[in-house]
C-alpha atoms as a PDB file:
ATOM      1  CA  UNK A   1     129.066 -85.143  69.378  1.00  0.00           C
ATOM      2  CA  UNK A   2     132.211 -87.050  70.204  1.00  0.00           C
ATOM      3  CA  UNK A   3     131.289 -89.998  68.316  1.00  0.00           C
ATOM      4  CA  UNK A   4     130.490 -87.682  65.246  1.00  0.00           C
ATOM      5  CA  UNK A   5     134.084 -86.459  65.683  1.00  0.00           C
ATOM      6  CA  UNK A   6     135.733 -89.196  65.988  1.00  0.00           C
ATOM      7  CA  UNK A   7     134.147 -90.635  63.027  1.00  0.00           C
ATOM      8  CA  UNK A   8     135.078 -87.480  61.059  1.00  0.00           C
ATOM      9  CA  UNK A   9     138.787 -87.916  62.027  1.00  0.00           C
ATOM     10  CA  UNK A  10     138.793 -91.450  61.324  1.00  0.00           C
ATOM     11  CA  UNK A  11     137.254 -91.442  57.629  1.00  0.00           C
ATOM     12  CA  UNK A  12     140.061 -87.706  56.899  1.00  0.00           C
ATOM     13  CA  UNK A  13     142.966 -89.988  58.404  1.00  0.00           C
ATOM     14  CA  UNK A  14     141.646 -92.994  56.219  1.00  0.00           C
ATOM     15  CA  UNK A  15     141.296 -90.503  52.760  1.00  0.00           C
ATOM     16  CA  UNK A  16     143.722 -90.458  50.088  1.00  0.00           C
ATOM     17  CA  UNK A  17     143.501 -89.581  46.631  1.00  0.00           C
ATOM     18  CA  UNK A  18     140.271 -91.266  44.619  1.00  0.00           C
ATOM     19  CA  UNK A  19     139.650 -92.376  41.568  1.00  0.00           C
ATOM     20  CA  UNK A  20     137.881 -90.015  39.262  1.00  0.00           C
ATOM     21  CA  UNK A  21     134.512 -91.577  39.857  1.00  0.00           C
ATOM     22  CA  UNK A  22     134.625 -91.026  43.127  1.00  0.00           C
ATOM     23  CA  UNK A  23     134.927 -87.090  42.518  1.00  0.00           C
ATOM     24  CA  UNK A  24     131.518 -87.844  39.929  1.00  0.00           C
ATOM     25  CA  UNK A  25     130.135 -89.067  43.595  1.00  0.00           C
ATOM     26  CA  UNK A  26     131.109 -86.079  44.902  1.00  0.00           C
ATOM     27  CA  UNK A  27     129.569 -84.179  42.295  1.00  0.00           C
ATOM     28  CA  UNK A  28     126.517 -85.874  42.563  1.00  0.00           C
ATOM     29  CA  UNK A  29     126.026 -85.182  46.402  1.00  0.00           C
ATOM     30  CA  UNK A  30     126.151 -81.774  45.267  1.00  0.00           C
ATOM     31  CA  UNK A  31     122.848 -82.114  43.510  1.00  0.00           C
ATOM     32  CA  UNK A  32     119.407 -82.327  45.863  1.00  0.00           C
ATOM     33  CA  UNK A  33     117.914 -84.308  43.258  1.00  0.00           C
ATOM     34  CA  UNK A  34     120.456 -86.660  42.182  1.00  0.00           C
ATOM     35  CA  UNK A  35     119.401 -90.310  41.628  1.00  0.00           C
ATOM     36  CA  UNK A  36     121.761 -91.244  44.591  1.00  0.00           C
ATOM     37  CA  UNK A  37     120.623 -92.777  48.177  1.00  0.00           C
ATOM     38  CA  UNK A  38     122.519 -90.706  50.931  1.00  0.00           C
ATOM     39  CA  UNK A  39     121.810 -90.751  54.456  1.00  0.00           C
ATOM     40  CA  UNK A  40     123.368 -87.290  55.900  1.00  0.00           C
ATOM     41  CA  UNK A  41     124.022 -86.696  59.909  1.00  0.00           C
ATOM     42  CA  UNK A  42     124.729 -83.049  60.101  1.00  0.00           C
ATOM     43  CA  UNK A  43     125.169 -81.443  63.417  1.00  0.00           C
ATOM     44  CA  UNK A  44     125.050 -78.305  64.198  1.00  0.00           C
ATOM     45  CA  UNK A  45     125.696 -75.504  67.691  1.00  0.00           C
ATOM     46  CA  UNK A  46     124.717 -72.299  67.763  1.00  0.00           C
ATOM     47  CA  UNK A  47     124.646 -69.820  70.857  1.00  0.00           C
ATOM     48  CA  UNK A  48     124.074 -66.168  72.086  1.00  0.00           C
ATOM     49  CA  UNK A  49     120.252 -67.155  72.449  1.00  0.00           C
ATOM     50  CA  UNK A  50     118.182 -64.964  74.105  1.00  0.00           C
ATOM     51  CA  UNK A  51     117.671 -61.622  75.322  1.00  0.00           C
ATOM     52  CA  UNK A  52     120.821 -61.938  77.704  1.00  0.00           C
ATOM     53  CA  UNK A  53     122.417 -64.022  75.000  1.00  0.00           C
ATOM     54  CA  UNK A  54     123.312 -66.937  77.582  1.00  0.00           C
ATOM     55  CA  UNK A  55     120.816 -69.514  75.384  1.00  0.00           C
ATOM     56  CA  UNK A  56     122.769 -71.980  73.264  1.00  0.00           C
ATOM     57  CA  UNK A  57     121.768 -75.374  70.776  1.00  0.00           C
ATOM     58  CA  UNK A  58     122.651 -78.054  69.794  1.00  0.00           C
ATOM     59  CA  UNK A  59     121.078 -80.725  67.568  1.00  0.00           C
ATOM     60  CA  UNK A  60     121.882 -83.457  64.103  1.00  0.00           C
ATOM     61  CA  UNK A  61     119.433 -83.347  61.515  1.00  0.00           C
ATOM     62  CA  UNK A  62     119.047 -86.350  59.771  1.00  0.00           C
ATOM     63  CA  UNK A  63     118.065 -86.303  56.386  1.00  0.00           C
ATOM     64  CA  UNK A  64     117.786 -88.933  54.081  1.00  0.00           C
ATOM     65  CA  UNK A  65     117.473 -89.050  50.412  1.00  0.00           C
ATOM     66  CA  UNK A  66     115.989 -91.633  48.230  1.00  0.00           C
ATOM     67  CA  UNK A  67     115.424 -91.238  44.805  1.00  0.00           C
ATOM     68  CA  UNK A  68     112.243 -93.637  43.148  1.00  0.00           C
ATOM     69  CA  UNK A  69     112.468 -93.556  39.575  1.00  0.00           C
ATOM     70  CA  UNK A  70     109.136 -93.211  38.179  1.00  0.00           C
ATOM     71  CA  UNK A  71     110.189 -93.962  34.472  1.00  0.00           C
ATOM     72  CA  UNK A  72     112.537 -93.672  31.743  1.00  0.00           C
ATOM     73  CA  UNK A  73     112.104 -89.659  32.043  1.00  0.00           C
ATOM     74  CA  UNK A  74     111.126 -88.868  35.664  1.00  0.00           C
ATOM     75  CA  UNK A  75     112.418 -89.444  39.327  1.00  0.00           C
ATOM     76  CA  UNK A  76     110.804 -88.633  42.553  1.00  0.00           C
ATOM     77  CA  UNK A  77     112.858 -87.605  45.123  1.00  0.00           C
ATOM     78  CA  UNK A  78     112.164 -87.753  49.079  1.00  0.00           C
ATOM     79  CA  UNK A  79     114.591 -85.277  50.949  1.00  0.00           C
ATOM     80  CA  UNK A  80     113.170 -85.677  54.739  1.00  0.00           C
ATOM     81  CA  UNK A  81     114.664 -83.249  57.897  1.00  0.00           C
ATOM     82  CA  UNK A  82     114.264 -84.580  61.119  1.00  0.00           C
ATOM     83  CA  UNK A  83     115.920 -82.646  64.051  1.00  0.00           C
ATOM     84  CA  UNK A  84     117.194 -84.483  67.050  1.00  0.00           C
ATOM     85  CA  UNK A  85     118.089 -81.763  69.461  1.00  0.00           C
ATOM     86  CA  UNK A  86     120.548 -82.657  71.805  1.00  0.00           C
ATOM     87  CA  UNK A  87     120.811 -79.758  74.448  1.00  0.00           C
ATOM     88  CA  UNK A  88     118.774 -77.025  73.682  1.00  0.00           C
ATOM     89  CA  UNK A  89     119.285 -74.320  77.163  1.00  0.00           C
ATOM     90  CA  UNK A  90     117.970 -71.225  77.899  1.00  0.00           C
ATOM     91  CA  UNK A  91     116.417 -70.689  73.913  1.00  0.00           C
ATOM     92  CA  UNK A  92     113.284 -70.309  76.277  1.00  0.00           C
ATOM     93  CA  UNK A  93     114.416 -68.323  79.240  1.00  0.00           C
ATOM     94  CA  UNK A  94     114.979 -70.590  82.317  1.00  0.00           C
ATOM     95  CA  UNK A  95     114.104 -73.749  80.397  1.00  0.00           C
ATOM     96  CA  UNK A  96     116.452 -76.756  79.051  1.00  0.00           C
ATOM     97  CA  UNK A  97     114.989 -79.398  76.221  1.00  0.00           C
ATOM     98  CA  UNK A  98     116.028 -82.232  74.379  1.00  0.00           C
ATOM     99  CA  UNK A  99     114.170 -84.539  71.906  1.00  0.00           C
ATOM    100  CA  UNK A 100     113.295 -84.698  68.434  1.00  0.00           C
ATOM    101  CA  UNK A 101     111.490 -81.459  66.663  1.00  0.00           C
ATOM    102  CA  UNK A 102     109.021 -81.286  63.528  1.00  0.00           C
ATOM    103  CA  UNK A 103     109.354 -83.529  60.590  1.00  0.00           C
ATOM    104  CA  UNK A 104     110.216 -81.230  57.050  1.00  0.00           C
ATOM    105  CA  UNK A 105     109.378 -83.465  54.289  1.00  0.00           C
ATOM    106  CA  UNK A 106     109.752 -82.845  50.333  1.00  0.00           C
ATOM    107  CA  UNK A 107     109.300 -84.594  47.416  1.00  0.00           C
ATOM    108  CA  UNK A 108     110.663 -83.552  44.282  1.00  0.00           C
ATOM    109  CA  UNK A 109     109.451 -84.931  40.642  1.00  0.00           C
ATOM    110  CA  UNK A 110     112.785 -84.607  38.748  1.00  0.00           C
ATOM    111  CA  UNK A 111     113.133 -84.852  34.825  1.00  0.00           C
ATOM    112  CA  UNK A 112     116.291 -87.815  34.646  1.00  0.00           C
ATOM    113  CA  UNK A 113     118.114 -86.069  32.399  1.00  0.00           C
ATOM    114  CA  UNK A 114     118.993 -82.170  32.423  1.00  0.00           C
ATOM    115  CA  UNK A 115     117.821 -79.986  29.814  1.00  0.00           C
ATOM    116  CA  UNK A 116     119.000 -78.979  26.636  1.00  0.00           C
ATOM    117  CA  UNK A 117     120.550 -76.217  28.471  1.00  0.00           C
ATOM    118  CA  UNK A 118     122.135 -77.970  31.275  1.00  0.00           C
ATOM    119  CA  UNK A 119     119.416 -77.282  33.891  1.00  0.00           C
ATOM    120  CA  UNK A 120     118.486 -79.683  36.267  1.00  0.00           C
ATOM    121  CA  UNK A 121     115.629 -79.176  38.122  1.00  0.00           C
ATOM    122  CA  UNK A 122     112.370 -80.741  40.401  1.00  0.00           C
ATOM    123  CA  UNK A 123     109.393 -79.300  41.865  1.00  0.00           C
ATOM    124  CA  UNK A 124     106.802 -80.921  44.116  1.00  0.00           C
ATOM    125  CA  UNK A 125     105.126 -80.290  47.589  1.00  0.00           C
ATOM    126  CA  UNK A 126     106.594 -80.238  51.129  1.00  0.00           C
ATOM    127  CA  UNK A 127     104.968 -81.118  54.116  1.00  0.00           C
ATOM    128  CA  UNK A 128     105.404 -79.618  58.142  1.00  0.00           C
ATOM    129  CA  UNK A 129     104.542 -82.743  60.656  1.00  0.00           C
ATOM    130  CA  UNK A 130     104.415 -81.885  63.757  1.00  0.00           C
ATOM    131  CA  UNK A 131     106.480 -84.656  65.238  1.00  0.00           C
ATOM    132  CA  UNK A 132     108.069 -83.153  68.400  1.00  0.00           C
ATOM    133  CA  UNK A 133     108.665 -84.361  71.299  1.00  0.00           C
ATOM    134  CA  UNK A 134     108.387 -81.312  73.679  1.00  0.00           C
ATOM    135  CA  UNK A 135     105.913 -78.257  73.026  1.00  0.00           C
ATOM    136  CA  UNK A 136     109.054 -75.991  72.842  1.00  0.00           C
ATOM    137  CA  UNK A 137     110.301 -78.343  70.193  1.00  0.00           C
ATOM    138  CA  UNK A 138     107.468 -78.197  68.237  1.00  0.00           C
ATOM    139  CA  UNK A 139     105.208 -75.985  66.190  1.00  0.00           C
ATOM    140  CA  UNK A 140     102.065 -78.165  67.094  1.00  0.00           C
ATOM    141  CA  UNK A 141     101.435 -77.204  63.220  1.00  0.00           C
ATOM    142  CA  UNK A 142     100.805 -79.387  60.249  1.00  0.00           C
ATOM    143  CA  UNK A 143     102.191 -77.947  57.144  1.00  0.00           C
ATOM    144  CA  UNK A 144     101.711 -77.706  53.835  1.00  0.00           C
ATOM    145  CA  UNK A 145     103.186 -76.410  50.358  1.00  0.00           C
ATOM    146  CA  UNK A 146     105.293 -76.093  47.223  1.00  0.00           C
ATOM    147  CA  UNK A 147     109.198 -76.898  46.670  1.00  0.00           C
ATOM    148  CA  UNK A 148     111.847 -76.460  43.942  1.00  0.00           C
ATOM    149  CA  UNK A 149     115.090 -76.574  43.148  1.00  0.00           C
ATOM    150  CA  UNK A 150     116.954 -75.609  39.906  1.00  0.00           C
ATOM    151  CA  UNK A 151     120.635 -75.838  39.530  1.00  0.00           C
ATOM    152  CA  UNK A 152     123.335 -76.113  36.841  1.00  0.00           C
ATOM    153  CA  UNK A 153     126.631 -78.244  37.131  1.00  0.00           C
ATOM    154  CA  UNK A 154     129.254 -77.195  34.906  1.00  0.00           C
ATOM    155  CA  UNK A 155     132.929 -78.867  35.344  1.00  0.00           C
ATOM    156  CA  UNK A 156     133.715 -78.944  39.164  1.00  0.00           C
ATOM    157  CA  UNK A 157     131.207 -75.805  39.886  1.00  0.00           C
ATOM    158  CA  UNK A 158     127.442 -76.698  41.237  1.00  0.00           C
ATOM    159  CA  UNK A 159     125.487 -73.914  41.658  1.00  0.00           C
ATOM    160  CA  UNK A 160     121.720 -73.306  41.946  1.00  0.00           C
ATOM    161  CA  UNK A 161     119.068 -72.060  44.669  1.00  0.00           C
ATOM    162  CA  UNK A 162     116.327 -74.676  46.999  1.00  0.00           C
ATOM    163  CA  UNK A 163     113.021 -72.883  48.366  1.00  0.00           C
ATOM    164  CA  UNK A 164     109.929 -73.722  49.703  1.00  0.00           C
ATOM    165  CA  UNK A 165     107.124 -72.116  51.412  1.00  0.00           C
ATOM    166  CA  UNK A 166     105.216 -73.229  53.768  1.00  0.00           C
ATOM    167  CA  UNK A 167     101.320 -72.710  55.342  1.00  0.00           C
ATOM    168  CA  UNK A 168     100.047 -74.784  58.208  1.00  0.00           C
ATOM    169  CA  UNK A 169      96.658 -76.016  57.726  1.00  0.00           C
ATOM    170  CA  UNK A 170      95.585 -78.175  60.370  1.00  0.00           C
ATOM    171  CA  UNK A 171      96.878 -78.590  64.533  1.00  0.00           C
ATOM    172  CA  UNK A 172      96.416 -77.269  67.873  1.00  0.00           C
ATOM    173  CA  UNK A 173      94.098 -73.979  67.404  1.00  0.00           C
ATOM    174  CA  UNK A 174      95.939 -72.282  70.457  1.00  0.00           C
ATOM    175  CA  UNK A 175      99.288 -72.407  68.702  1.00  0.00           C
ATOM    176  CA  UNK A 176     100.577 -69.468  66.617  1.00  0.00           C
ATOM    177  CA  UNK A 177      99.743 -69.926  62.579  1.00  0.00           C
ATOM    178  CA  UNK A 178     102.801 -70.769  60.373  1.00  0.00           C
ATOM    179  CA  UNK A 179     103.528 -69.038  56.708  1.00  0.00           C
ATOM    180  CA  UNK A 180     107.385 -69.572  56.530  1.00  0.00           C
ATOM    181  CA  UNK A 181     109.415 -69.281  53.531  1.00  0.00           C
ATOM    182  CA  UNK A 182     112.886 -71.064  53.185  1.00  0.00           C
ATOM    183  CA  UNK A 183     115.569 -70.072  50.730  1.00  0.00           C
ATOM    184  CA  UNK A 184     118.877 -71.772  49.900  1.00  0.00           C
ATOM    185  CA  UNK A 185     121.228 -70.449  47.505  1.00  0.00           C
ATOM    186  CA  UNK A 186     124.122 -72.838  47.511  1.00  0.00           C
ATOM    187  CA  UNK A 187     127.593 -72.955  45.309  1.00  0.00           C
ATOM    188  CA  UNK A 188     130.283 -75.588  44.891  1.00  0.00           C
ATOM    189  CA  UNK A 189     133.573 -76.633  44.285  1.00  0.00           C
ATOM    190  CA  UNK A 190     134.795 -80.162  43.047  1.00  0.00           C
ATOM    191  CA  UNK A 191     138.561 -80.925  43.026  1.00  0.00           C
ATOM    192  CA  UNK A 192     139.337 -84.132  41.203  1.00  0.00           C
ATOM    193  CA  UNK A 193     140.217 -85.418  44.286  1.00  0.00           C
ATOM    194  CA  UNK A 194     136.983 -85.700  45.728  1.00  0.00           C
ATOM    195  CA  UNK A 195     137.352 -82.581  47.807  1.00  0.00           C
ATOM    196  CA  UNK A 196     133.994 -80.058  47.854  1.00  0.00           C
ATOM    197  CA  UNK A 197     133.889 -76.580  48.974  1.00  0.00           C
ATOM    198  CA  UNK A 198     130.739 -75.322  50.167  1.00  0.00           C
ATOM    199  CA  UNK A 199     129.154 -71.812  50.541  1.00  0.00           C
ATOM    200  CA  UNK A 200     125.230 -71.399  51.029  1.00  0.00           C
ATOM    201  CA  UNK A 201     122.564 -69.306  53.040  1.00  0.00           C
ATOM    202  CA  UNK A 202     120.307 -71.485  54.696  1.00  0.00           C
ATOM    203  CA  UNK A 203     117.330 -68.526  55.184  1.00  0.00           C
ATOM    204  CA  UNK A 204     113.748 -68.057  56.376  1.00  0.00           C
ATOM    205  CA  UNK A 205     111.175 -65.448  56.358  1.00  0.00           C
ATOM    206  CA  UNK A 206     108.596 -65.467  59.158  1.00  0.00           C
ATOM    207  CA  UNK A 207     105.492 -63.843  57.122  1.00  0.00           C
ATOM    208  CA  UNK A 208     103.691 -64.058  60.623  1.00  0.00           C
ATOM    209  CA  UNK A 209     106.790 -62.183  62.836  1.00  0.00           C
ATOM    210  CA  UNK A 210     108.049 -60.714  59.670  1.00  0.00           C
ATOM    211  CA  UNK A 211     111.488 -61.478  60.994  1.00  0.00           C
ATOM    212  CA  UNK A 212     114.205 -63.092  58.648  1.00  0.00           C
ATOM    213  CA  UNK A 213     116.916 -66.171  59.812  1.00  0.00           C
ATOM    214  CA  UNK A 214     119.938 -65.672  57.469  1.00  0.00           C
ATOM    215  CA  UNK A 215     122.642 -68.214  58.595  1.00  0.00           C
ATOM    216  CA  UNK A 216     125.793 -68.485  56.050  1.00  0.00           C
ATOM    217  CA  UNK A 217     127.679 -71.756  56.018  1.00  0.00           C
ATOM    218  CA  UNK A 218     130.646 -72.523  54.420  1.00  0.00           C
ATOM    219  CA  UNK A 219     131.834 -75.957  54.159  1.00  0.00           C
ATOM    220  CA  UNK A 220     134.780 -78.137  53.319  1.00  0.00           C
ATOM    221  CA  UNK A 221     133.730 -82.335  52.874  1.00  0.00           C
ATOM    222  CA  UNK A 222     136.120 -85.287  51.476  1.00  0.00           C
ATOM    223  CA  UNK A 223     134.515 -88.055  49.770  1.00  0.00           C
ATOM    224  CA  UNK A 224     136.278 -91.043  50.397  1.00  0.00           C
ATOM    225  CA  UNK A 225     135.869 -95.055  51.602  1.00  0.00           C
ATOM    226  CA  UNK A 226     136.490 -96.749  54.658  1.00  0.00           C
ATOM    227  CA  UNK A 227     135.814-100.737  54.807  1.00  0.00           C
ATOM    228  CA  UNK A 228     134.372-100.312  51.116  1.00  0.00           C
ATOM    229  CA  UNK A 229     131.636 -97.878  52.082  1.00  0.00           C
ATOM    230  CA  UNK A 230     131.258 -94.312  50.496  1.00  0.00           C
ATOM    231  CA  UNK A 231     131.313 -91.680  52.952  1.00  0.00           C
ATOM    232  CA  UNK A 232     131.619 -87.512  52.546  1.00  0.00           C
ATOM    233  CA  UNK A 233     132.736 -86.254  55.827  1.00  0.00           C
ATOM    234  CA  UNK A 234     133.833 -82.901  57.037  1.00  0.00           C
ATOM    235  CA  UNK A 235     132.677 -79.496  58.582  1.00  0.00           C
ATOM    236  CA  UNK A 236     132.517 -75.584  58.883  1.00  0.00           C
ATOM    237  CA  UNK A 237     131.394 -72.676  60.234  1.00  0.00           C
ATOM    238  CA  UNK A 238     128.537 -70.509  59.700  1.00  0.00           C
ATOM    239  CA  UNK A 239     127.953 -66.644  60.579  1.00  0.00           C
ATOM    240  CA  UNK A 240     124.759 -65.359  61.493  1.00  0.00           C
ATOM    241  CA  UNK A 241     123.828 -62.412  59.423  1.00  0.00           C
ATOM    242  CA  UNK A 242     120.583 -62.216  60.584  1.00  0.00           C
ATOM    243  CA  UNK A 243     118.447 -63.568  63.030  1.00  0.00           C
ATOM    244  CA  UNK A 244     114.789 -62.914  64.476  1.00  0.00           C
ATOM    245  CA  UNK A 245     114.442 -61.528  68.092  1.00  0.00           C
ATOM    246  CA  UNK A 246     116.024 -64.029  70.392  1.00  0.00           C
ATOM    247  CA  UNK A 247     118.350 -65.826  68.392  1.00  0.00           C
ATOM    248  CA  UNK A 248     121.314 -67.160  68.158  1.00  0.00           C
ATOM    249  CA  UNK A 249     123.736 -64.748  67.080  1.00  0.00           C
ATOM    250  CA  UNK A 250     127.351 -64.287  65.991  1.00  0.00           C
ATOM    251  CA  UNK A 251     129.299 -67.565  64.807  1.00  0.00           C
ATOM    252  CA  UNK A 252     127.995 -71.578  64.743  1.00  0.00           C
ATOM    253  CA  UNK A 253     129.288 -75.142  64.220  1.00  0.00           C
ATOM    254  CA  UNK A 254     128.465 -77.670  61.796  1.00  0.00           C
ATOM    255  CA  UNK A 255     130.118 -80.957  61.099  1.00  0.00           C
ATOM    256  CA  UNK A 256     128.712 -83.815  58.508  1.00  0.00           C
ATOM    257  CA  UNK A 257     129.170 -87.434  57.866  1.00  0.00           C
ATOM    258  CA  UNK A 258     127.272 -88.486  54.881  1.00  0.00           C
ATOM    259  CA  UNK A 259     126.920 -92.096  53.646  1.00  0.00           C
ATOM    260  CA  UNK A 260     126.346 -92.978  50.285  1.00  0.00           C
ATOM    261  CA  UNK A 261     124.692 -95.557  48.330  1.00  0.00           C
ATOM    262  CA  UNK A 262     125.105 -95.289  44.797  1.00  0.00           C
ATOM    263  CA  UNK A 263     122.861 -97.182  42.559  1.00  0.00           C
END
């Protein structure tokens, strides 16, 4: 986490007022299935685990983005979510993990252009693998189902939704059966600049537990360059307005460092 910082305060002390291509880049990060490589480190803390509430977390999720362009009218987009838990205390009473959890992985066939409309959009199918290193890091569960995303970007507002659901279909026949659904309504703000403001819900629905996660974040990220690299750095906070037996509760932590590859 201190390294995460310090990078954080480095690139903000480094930023200064960008071109206005740079706020297009910004723009574009907004977008899940922009044709732009990024390589995101977002970590996040949460506490108040538990029935006591004593249980706290902490963990980056790395997720990558490449976009493959298909053809003159379609991408494919690979968003991957891999969890590297850091300290992880008292989730599961009396116990203390760290490792990496379950692999999400998504694939979106995007049209390259928006429609007549403005909408841009992809659809495709999103995988569970069960890549953890710890049973209580891992759902033991592979996963399968459907994706999308639809969104419209007009001037320095992005606004749209992400979901998935997801069945598992295959793993260890002593573990509990997964049919999750995730749901992420997210809105934007662009300065020219290159600053982005950030509000989204981040939400599940346990069809099993019939218990809903509803985590809202809201963010604040500078796009800028340091040694000729694009970077988007920054942070927030996020409020738990719900959250299934045993969870965390109450307020969280997230900061991000993204880097950017433009094409």
């Amino acid at each position: 986490m201190k390294v995460l910082i310090a990078v954080l305060l480095t690139g903000l002390a480094c930023g200064s007022a960008l071109a206005q291509s740079d706020a297009d880049l910004a723009r574009q990060l907004s977008n899940p299935v922009a044709a732009l490589i990024s390589v995101p480190l977002q970590y996040n803390y949460d506490e108040h685990y538990g029935s006591d509430e004593r249980g706290h977390r902490s963990f980056i999720n790395v997720q990558p983005v490449v976009p493959i362009t298909l053809n003159a009218e379609w991408n494919l987009i690979s968003r991957t979510i891999l969890p590297v838990v850091l300290d992880q205390a008292n989730v599961n009473p009396g116990t203390s993990q760290s490792g990496i959890g379950d692999i999400v992985q998504s694939f979106f066939f995007s049209p390259r252009e928006p429609t007549a409309g403005g909408l841009i959009w992809g659809a495709g199918p999103a995988l569970l693998l069960p890549t953890g290193s710890d049973d209580l890091l891992s759902g033991r569960k592979w996963g399968l189902g459907p994706t999308a995303v639809l969104l419209k970007q007009e001037g320095p507002w992005t606004y749209g939704a992400l979901a998935n659901h997801i069945w598992s279909v295959a793993g260890e026949s002593g573990r509990s059966d997964i049919s999750s659904t995730f749901l992420q309504p997210f809105v934007t703000y662009t300065t020219p600049t290159a600053w982005t403001f950030g509000l989204n819900t981040e939400s599940s629905y346990d069809w099993k537990a019939e218990q809903w996660s509803v985590p809202i974040n809201a963010t604040v990220t500078k796009l800028l360059k340091v040694g000729g690299q694009a970077m988007s750095v920054g942070g927030g906070v996020r409020y738990w307005a719900d959250s299934p037996q045993g969870g965390p509760h109450d307020w969280g932590l997230r900061l991000v460092v993204t880097f950017l590859f433009p094409k």
